[in-house]
PDB file of N, CA and C in Angstrom:
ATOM      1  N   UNK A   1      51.232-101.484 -91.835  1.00  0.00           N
ATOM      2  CA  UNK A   1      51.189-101.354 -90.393  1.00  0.00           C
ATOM      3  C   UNK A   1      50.735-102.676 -89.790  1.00  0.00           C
ATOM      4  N   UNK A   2      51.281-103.046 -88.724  1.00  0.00           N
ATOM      5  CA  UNK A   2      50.718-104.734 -88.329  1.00  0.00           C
ATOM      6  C   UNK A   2      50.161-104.037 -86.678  1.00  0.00           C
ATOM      7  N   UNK A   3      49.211-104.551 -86.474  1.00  0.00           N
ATOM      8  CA  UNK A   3      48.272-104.586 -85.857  1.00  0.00           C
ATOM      9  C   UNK A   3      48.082-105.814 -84.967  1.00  0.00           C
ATOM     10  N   UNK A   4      48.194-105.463 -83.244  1.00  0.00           N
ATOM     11  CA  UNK A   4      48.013-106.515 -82.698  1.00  0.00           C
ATOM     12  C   UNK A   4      46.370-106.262 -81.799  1.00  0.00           C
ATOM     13  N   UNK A   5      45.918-107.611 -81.513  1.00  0.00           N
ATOM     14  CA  UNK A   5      45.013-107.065 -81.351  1.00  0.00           C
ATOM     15  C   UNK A   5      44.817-108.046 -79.433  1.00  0.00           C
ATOM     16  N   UNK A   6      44.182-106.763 -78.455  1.00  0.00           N
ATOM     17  CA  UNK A   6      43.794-107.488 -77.127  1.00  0.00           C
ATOM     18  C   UNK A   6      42.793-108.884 -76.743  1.00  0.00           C
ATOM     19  N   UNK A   7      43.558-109.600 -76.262  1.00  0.00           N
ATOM     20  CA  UNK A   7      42.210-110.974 -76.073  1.00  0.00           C
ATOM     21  C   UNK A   7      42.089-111.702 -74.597  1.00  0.00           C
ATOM     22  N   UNK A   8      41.341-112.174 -74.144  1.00  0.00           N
ATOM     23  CA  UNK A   8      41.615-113.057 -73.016  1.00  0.00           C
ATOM     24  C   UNK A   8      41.325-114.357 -72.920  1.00  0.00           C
ATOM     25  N   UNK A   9      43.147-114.934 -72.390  1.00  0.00           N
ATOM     26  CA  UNK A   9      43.227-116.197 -71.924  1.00  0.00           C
ATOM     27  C   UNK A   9      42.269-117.465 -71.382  1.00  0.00           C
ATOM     28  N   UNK A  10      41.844-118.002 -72.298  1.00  0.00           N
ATOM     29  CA  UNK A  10      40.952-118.525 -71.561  1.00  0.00           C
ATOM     30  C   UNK A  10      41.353-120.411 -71.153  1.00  0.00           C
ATOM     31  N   UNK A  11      42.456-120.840 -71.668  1.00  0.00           N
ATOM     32  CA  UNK A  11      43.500-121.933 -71.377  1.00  0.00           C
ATOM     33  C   UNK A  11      44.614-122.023 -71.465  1.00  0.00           C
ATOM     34  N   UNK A  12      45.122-122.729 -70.922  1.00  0.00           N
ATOM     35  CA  UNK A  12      46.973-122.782 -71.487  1.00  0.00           C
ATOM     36  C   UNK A  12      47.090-124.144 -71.511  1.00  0.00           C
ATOM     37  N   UNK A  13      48.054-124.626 -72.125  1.00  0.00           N
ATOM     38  CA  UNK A  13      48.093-125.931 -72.373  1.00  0.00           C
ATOM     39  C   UNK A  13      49.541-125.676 -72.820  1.00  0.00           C
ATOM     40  N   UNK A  14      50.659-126.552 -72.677  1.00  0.00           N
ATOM     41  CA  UNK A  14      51.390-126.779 -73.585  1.00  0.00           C
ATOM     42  C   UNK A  14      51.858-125.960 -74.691  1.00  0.00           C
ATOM     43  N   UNK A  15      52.204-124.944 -73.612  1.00  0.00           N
ATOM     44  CA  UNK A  15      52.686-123.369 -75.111  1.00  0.00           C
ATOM     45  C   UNK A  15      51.941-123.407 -75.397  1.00  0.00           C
ATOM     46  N   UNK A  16      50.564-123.197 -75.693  1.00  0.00           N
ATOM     47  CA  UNK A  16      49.400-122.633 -76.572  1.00  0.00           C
ATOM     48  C   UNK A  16      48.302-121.943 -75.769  1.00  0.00           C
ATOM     49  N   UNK A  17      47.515-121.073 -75.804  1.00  0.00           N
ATOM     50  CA  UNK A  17      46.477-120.650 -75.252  1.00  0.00           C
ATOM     51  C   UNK A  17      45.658-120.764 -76.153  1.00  0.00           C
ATOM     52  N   UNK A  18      44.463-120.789 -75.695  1.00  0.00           N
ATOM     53  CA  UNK A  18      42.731-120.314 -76.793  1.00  0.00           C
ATOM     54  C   UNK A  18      42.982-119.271 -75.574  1.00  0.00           C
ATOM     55  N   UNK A  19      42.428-118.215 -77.007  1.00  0.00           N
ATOM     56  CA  UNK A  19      41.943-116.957 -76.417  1.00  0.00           C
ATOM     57  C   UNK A  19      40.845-116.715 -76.889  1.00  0.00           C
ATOM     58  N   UNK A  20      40.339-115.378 -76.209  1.00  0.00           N
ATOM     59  CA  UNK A  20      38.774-114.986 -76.588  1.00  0.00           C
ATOM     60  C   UNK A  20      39.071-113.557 -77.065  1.00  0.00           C
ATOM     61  N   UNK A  21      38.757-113.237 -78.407  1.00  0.00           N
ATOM     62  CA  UNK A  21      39.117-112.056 -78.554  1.00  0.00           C
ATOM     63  C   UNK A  21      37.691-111.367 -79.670  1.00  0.00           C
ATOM     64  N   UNK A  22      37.530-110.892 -78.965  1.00  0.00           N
ATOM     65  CA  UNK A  22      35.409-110.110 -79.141  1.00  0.00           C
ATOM     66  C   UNK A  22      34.873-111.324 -79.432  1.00  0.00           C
ATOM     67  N   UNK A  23      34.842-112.342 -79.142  1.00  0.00           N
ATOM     68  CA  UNK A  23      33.954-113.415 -79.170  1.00  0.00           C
ATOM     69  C   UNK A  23      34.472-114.204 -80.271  1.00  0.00           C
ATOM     70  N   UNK A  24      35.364-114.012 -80.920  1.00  0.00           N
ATOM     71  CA  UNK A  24      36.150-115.420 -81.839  1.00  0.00           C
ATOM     72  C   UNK A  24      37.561-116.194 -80.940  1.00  0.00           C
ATOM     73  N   UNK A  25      37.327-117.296 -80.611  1.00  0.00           N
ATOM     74  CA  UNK A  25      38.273-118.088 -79.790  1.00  0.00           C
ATOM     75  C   UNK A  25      39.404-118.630 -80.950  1.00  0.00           C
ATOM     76  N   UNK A  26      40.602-118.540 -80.489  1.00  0.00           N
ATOM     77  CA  UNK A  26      41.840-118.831 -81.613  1.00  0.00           C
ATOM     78  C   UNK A  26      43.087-119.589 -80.412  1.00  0.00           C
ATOM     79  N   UNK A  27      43.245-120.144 -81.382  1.00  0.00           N
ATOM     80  CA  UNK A  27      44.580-120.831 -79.910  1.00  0.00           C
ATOM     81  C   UNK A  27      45.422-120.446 -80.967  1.00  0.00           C
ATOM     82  N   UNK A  28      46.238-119.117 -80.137  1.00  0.00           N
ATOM     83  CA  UNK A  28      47.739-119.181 -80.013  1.00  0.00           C
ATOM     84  C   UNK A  28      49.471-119.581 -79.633  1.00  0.00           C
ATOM     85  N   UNK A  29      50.122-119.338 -80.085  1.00  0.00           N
ATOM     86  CA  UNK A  29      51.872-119.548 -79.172  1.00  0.00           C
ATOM     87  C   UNK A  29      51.514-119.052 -78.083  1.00  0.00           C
ATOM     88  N   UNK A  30      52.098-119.465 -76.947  1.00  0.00           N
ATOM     89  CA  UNK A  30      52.080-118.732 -75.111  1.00  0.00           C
ATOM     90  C   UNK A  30      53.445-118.843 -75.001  1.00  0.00           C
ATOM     91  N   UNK A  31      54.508-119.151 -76.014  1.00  0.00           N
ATOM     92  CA  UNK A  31      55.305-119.505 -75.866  1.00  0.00           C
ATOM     93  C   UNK A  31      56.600-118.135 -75.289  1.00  0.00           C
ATOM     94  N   UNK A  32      56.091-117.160 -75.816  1.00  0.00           N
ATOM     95  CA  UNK A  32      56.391-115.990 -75.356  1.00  0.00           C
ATOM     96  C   UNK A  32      56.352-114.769 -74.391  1.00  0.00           C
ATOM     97  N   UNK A  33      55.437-115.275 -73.612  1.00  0.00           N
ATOM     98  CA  UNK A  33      55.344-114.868 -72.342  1.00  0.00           C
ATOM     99  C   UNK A  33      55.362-115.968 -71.172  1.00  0.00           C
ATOM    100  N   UNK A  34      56.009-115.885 -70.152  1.00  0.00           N
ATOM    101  CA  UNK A  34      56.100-116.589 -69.023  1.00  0.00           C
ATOM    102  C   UNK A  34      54.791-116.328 -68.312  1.00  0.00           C
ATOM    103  N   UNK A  35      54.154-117.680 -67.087  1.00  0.00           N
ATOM    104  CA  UNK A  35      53.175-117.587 -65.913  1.00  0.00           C
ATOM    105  C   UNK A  35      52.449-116.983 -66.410  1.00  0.00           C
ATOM    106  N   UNK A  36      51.553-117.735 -67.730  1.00  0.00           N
ATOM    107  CA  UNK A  36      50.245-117.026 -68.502  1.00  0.00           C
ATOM    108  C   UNK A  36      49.511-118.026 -68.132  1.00  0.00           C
ATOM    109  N   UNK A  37      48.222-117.359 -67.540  1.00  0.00           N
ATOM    110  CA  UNK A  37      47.143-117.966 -66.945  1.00  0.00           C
ATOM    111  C   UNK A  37      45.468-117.770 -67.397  1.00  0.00           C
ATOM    112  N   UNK A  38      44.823-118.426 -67.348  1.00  0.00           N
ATOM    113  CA  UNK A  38      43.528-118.140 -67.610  1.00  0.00           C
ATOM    114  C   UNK A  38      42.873-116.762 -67.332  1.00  0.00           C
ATOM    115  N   UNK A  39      41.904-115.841 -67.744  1.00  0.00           N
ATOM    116  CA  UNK A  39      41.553-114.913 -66.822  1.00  0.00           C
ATOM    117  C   UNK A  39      42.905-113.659 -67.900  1.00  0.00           C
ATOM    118  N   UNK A  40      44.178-113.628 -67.897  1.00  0.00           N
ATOM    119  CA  UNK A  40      45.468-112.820 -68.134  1.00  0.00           C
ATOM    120  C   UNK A  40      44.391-112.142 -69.502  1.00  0.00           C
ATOM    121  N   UNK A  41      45.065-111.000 -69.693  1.00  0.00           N
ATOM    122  CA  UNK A  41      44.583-110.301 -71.289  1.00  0.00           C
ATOM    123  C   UNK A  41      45.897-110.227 -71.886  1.00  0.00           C
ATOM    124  N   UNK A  42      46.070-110.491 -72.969  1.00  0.00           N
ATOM    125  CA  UNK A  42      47.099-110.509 -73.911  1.00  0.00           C
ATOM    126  C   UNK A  42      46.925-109.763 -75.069  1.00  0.00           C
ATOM    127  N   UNK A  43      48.584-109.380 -75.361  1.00  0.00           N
ATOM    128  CA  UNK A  43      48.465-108.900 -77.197  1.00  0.00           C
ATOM    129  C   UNK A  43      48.710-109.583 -78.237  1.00  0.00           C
ATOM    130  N   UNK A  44      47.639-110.344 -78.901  1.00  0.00           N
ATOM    131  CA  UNK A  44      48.076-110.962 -79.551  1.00  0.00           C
ATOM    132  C   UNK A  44      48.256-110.314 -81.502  1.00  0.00           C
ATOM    133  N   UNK A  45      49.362-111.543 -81.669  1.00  0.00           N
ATOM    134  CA  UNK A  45      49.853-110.622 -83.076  1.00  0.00           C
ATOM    135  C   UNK A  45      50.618-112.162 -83.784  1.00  0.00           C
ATOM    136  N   UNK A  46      50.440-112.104 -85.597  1.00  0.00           N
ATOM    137  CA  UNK A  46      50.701-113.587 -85.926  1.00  0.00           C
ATOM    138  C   UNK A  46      50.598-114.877 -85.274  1.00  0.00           C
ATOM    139  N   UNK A  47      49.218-114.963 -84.668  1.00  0.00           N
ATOM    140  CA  UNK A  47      49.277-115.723 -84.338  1.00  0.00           C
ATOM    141  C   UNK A  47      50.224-116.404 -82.667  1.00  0.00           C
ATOM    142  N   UNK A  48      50.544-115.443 -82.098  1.00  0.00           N
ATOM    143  CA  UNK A  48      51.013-115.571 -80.771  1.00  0.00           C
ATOM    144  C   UNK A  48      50.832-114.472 -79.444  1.00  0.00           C
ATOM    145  N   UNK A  49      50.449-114.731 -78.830  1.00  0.00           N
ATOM    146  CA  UNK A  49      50.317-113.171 -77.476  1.00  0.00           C
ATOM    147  C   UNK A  49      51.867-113.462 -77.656  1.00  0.00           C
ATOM    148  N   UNK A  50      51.847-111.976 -77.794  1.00  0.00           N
ATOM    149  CA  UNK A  50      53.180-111.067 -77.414  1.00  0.00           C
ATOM    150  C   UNK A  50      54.054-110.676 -76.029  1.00  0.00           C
ATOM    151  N   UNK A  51      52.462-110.534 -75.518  1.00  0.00           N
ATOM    152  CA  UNK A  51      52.981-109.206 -74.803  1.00  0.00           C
ATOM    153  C   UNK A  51      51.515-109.308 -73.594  1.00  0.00           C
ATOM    154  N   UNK A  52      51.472-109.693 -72.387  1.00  0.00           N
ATOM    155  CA  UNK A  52      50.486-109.809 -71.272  1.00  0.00           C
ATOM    156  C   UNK A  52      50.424-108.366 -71.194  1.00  0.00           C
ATOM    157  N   UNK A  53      48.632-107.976 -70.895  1.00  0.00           N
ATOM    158  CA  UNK A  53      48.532-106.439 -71.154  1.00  0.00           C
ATOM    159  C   UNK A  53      48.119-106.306 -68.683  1.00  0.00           C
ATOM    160  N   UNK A  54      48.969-105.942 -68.778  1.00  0.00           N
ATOM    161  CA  UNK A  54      48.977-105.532 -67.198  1.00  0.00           C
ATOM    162  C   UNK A  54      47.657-104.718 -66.665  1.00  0.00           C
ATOM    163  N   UNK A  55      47.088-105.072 -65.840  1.00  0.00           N
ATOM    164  CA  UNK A  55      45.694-104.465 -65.382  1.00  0.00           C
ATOM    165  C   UNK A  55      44.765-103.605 -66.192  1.00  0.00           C
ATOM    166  N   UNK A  56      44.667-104.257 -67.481  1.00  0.00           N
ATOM    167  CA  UNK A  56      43.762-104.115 -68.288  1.00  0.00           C
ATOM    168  C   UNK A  56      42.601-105.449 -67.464  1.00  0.00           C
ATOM    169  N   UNK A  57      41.308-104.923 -68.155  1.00  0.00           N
ATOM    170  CA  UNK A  57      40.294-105.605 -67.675  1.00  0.00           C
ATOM    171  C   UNK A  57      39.539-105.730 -69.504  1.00  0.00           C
ATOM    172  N   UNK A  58      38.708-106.761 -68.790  1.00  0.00           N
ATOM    173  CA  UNK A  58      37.682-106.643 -69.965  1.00  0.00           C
ATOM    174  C   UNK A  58      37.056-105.490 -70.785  1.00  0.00           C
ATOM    175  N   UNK A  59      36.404-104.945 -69.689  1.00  0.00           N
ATOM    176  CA  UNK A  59      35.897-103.791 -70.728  1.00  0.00           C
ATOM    177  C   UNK A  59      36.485-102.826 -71.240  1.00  0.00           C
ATOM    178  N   UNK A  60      37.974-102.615 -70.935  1.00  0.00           N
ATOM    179  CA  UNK A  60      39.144-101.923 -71.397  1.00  0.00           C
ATOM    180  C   UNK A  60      39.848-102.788 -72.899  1.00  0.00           C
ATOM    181  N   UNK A  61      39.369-104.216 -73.067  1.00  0.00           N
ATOM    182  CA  UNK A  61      40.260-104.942 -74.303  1.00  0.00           C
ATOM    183  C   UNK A  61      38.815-104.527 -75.043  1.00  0.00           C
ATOM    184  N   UNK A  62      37.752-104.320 -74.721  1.00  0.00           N
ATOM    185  CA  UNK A  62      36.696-104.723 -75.574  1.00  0.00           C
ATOM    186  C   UNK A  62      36.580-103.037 -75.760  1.00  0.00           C
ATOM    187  N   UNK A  63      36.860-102.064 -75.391  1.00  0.00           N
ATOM    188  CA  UNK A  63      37.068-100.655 -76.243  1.00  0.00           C
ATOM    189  C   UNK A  63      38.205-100.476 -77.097  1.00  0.00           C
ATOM    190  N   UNK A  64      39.144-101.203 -76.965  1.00  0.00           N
ATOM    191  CA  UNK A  64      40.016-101.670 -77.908  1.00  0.00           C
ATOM    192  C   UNK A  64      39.541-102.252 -79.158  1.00  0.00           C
ATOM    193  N   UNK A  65      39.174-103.027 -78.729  1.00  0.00           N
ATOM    194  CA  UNK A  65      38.618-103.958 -79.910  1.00  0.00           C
ATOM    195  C   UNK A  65      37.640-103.002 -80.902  1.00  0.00           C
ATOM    196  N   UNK A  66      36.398-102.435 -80.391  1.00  0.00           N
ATOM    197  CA  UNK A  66      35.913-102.059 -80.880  1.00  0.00           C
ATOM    198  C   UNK A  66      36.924-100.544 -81.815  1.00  0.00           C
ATOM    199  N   UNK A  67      37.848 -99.983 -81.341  1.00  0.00           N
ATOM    200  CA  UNK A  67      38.123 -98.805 -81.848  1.00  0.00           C
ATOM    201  C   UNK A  67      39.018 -99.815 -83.384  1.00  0.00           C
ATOM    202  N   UNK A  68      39.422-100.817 -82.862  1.00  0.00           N
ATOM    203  CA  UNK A  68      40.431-101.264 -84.136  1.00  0.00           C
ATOM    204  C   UNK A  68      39.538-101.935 -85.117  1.00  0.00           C
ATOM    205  N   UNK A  69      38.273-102.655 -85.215  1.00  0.00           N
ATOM    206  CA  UNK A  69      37.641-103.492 -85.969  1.00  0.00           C
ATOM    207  C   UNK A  69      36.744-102.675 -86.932  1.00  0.00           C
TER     208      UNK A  69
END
């Protein structure tokens, strides 16, 4: 089963974001979603957000987090 897991944007640069995902920062591909911005929550999976998670908030990725870890 592959498993993506929620994080938030915390740069973009040049197709890549660092994200924050429960407190480990990883720079991913951004290359796959369009008008990804700082602040955005994403799904990330191998190493790339997938998929921008729409009016999710923080404490909604971080009950996530906790149910998958």
């Amino acid at each position: 089963m592959c498993v993506g897991l929620p994080a938030k944007v915390k740069q973009v640069e040049d197709g890549m974001a660092v994200i924050d995902a429960h407190g480990a920062k990883r720079t991913v591909s951004a290359a796959l979603i369009a008008d990804l911005e700082p602040g955005d929550f994403v799904m990330v999976h191998a190493g790339a957000a997938i998929a921008k998670i729409s009016g999710a908030d923080e404490e909604e990725a971080e009950d996530i987090l906790d149910a998958v870890l």
